[in-house]
Protein backbone atom coordinates (compact mmCIF):
# COMPACT_ATOMS: atom_id res chain seq x y z
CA UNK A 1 129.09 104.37 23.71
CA UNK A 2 129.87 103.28 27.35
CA UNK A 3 127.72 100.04 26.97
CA UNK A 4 129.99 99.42 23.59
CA UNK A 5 133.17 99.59 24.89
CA UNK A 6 132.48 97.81 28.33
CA UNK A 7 131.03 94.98 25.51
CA UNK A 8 133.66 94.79 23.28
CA UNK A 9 136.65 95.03 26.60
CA UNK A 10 134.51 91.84 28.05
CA UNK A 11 134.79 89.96 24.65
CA UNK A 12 138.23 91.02 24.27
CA UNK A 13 139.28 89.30 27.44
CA UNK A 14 136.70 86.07 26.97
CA UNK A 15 138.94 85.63 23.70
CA UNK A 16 142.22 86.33 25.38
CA UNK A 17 141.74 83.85 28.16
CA UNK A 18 140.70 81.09 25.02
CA UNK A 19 143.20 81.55 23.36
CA UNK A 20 145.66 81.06 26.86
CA UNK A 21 143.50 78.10 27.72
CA UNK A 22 144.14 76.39 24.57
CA UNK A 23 147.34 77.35 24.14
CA UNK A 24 148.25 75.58 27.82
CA UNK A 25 146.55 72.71 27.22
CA UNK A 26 148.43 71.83 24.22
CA UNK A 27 151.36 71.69 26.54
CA UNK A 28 151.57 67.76 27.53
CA UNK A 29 153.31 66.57 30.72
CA UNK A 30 156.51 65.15 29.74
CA UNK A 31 157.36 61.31 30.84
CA UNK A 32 160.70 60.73 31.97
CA UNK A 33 162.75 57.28 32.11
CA UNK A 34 163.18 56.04 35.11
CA UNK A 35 164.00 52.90 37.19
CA UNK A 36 161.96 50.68 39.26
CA UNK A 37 164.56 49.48 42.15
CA UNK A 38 162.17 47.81 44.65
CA UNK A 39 158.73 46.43 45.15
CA UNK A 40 157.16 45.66 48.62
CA UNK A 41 153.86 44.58 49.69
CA UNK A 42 153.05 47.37 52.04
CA UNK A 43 151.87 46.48 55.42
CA UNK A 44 149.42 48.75 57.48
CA UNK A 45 150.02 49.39 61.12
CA UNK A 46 149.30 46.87 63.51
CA UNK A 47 145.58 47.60 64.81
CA UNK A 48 145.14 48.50 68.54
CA UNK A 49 142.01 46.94 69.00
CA UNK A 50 141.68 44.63 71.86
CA UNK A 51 138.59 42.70 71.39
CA UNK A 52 134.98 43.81 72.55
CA UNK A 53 131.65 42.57 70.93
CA UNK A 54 131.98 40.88 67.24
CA UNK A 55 129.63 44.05 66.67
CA UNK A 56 131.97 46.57 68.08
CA UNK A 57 134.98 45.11 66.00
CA UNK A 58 136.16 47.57 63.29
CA UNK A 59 135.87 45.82 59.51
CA UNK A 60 139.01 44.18 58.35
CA UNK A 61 140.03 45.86 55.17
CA UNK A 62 142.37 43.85 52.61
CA UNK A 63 145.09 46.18 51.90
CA UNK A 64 146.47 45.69 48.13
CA UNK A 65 148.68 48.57 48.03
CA UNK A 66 152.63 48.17 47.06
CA UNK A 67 155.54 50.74 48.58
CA UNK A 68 157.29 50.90 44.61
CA UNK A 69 160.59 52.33 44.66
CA UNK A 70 161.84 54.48 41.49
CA UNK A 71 165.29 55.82 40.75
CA UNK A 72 164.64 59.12 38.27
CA UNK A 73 168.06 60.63 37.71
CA UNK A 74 169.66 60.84 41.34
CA UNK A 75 166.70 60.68 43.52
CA UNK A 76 165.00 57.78 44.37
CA UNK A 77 161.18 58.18 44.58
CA UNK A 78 158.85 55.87 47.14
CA UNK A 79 155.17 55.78 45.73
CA UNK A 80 152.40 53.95 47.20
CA UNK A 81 150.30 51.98 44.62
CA UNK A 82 146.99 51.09 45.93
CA UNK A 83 145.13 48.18 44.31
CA UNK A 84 141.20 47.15 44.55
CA UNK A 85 142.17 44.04 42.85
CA UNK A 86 145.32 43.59 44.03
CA UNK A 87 147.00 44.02 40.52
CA UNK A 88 150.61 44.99 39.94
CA UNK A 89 151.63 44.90 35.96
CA UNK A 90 154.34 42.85 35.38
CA UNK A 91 156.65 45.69 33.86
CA UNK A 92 156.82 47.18 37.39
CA UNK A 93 159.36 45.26 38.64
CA UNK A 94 163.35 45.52 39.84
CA UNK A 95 165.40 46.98 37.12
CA UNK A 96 162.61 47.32 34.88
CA UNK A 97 162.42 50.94 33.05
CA UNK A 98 159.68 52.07 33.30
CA UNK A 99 157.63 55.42 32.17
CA UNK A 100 157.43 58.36 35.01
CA UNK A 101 155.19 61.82 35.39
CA UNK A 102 156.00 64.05 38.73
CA UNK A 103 153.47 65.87 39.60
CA UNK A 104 154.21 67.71 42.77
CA UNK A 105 153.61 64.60 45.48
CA UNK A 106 152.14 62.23 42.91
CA UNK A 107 153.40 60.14 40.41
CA UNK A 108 152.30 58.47 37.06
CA UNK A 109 153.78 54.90 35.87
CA UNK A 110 152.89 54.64 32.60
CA UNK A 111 152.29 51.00 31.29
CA UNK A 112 150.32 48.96 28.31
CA UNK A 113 152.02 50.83 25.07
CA UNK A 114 151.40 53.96 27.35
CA UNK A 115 147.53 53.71 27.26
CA UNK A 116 147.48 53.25 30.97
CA UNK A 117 148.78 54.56 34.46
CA UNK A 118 149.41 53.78 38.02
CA UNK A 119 149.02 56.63 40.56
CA UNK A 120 150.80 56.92 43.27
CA UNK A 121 151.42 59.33 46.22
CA UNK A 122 154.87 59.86 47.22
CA UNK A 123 155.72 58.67 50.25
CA UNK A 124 159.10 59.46 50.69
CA UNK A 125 161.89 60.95 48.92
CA UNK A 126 166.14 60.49 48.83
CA UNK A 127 168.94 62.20 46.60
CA UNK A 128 172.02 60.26 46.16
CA UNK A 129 175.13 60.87 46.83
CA UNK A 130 177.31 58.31 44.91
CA UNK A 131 180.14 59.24 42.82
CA UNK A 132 177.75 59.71 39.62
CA UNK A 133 175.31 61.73 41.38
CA UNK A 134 178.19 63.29 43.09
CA UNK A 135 179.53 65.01 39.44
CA UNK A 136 176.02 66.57 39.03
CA UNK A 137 174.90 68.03 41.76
């Protein structure tokens, strides 16, 4: 009788947790509209190497990546876009709108008919305070 209930307790909660799973993964992340309000080729840091052996010199990296400013609501977003082709889509561009998923310090651009996304990490963050902004906060 023990062995029956400990077996039916264990199926119980393999069907509750299911059933929770499935429920939550129904739940899609919502895309917001947002502006695009600058684009900038990022620059890396100057390198402090000072010469040495052509062996001994570190590897020169091309760095595609973009600094892509985005206005969502009253805060303007700074995401770093990094590129292995060095390939920006035309829709992300000044005063475009644009698609946008926050995810804690990441966000999605989405682009092509939605099919497609950029990810970026956030790399910095400022709330407005112009008049509009200044009415809703």
């Amino acid at each position: 009788m023990k062995k029956h209930t400990i077996l039916l307790s264990i199926i119980a909660l393999t069907f509750s947790l299911c059933l929770w799973a499935q429920t939550n993964s129904d739940k899609k992340p919502a895309y917001q509209n947002a502006t695009v309000v600058s684009v900038n080729k990022h620059t890396p840091a100057a390198s402090n190497y000072f010469g040495g052996d052509a062996v001994d010199a570190p590897l020169r990296v091309s760095d595609n990546s973009y600094d892509i400013g985005i206005r969502l609501n009253c805060d303007v977003y700074v995401g770093r876009y990094r590129s292995s082709i060095n390939f920006l889509p035309s829709t992300v561009a000044p005063n475009q709108t644009v698609q946008v998923l926050m995810q804690g310090r990441v966000m999605y651009i989405s682009y092509a008919n939605q099919t497609r996304q950029m990810k970026m990490g956030i790399v910095s963050h400022k709330h407005l305070q112009d008049a509009a902004c200044a009415s809703h906060s």
